[in-house]
C-alpha atoms as a PDB file:
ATOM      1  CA  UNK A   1      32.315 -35.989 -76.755  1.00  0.00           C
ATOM      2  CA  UNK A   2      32.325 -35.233 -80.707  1.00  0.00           C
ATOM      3  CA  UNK A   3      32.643 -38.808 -81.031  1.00  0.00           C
ATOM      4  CA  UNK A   4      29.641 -39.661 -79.270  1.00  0.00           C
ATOM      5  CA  UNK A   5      27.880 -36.646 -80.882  1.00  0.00           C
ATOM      6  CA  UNK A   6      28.510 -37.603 -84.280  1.00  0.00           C
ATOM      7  CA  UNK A   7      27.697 -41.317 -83.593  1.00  0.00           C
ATOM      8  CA  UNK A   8      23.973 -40.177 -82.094  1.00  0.00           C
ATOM      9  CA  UNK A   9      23.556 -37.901 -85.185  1.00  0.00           C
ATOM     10  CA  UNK A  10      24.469 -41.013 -87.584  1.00  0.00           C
ATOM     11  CA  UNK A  11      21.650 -43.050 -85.345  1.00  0.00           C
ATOM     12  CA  UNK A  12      19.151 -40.316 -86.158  1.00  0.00           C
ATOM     13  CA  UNK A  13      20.060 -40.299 -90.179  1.00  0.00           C
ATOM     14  CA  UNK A  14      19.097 -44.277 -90.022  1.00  0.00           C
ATOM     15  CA  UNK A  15      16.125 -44.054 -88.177  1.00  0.00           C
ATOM     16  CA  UNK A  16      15.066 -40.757 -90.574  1.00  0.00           C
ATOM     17  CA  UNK A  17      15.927 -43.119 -93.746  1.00  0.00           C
ATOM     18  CA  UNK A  18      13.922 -45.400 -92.239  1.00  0.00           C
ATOM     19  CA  UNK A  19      10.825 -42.937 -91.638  1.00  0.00           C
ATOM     20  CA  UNK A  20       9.105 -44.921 -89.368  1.00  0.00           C
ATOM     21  CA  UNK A  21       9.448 -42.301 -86.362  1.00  0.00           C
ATOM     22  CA  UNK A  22       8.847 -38.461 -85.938  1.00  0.00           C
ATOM     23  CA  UNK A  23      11.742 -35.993 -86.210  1.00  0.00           C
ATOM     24  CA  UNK A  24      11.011 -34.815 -82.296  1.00  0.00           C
ATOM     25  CA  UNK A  25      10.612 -38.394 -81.331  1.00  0.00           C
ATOM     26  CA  UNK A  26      14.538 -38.910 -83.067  1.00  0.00           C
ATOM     27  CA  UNK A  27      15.557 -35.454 -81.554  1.00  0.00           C
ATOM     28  CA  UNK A  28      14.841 -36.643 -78.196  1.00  0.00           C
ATOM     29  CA  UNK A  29      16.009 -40.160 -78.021  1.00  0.00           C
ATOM     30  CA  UNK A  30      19.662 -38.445 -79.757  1.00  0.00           C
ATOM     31  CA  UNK A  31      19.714 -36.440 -76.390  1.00  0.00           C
ATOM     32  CA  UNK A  32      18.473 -33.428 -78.056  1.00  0.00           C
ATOM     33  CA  UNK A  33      16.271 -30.850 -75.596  1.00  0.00           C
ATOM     34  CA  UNK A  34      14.320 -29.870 -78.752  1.00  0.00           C
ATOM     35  CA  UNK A  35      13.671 -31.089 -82.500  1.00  0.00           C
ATOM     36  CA  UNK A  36      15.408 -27.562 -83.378  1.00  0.00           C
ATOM     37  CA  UNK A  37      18.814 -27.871 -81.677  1.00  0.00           C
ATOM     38  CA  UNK A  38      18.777 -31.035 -83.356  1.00  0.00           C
ATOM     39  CA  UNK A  39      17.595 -29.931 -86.807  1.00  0.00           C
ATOM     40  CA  UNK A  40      20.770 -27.262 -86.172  1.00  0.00           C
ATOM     41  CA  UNK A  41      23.083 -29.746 -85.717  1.00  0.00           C
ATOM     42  CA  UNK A  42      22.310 -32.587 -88.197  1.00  0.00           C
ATOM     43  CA  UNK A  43      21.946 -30.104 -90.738  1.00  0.00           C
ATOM     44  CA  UNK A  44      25.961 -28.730 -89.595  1.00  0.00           C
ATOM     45  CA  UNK A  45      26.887 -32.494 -89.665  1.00  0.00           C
ATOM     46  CA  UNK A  46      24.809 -33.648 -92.960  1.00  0.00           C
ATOM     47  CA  UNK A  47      24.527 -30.523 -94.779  1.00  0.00           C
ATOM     48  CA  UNK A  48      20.298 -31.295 -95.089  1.00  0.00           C
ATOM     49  CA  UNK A  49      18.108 -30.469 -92.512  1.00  0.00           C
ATOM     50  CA  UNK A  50      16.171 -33.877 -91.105  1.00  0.00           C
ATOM     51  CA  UNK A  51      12.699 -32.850 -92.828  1.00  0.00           C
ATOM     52  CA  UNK A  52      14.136 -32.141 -96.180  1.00  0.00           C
ATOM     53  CA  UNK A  53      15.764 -35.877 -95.912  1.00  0.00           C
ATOM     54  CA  UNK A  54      12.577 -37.631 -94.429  1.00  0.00           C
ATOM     55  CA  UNK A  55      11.114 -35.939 -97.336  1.00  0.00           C
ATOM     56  CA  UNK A  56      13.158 -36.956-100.207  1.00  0.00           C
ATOM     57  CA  UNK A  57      12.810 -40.070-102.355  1.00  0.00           C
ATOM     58  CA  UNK A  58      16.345 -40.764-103.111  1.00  0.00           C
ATOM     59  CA  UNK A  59      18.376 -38.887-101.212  1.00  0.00           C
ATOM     60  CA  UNK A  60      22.175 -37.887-101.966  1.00  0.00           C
ATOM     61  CA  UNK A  61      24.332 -36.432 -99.942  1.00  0.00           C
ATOM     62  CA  UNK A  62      27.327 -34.298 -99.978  1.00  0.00           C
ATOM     63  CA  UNK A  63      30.942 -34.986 -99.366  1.00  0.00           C
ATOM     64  CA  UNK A  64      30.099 -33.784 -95.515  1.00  0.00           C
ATOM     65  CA  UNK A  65      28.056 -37.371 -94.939  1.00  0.00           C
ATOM     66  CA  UNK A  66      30.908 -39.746 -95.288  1.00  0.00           C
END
């Protein structure tokens, strides 16, 4: 199961670096109940919570994302 968990959390990190969807809209199709259970767990997983990234220009990331 932490496979699959960290593979729908890598899904959401391409479709927030793509920033053509909503954070709630990526929440929900990562099988998240709300956009703040997921904004808990990216942020454990990525070490930057989903709006900070969606809002950055070039973002970098720590030694967490790889």
């Amino acid at each position: 199961m932490e496979y699959v968990r960290k593979r729908r959390l890598s899904n959401a990190l391409e479709a927030l670096l793509q920033g053509k969807m909503k954070i709630i809209d990526i929440a929900l199709e990562a099988g998240y109940e709300s956009q703040e259970a997921f904004t808990r767990a990216f942020q454990k997983q990525f070490d930057i919570t989903p709006g900070k990234l969606a809002k950055a220009k070039n973002p970098i990331f720590g030694p967490s994302f790889r």
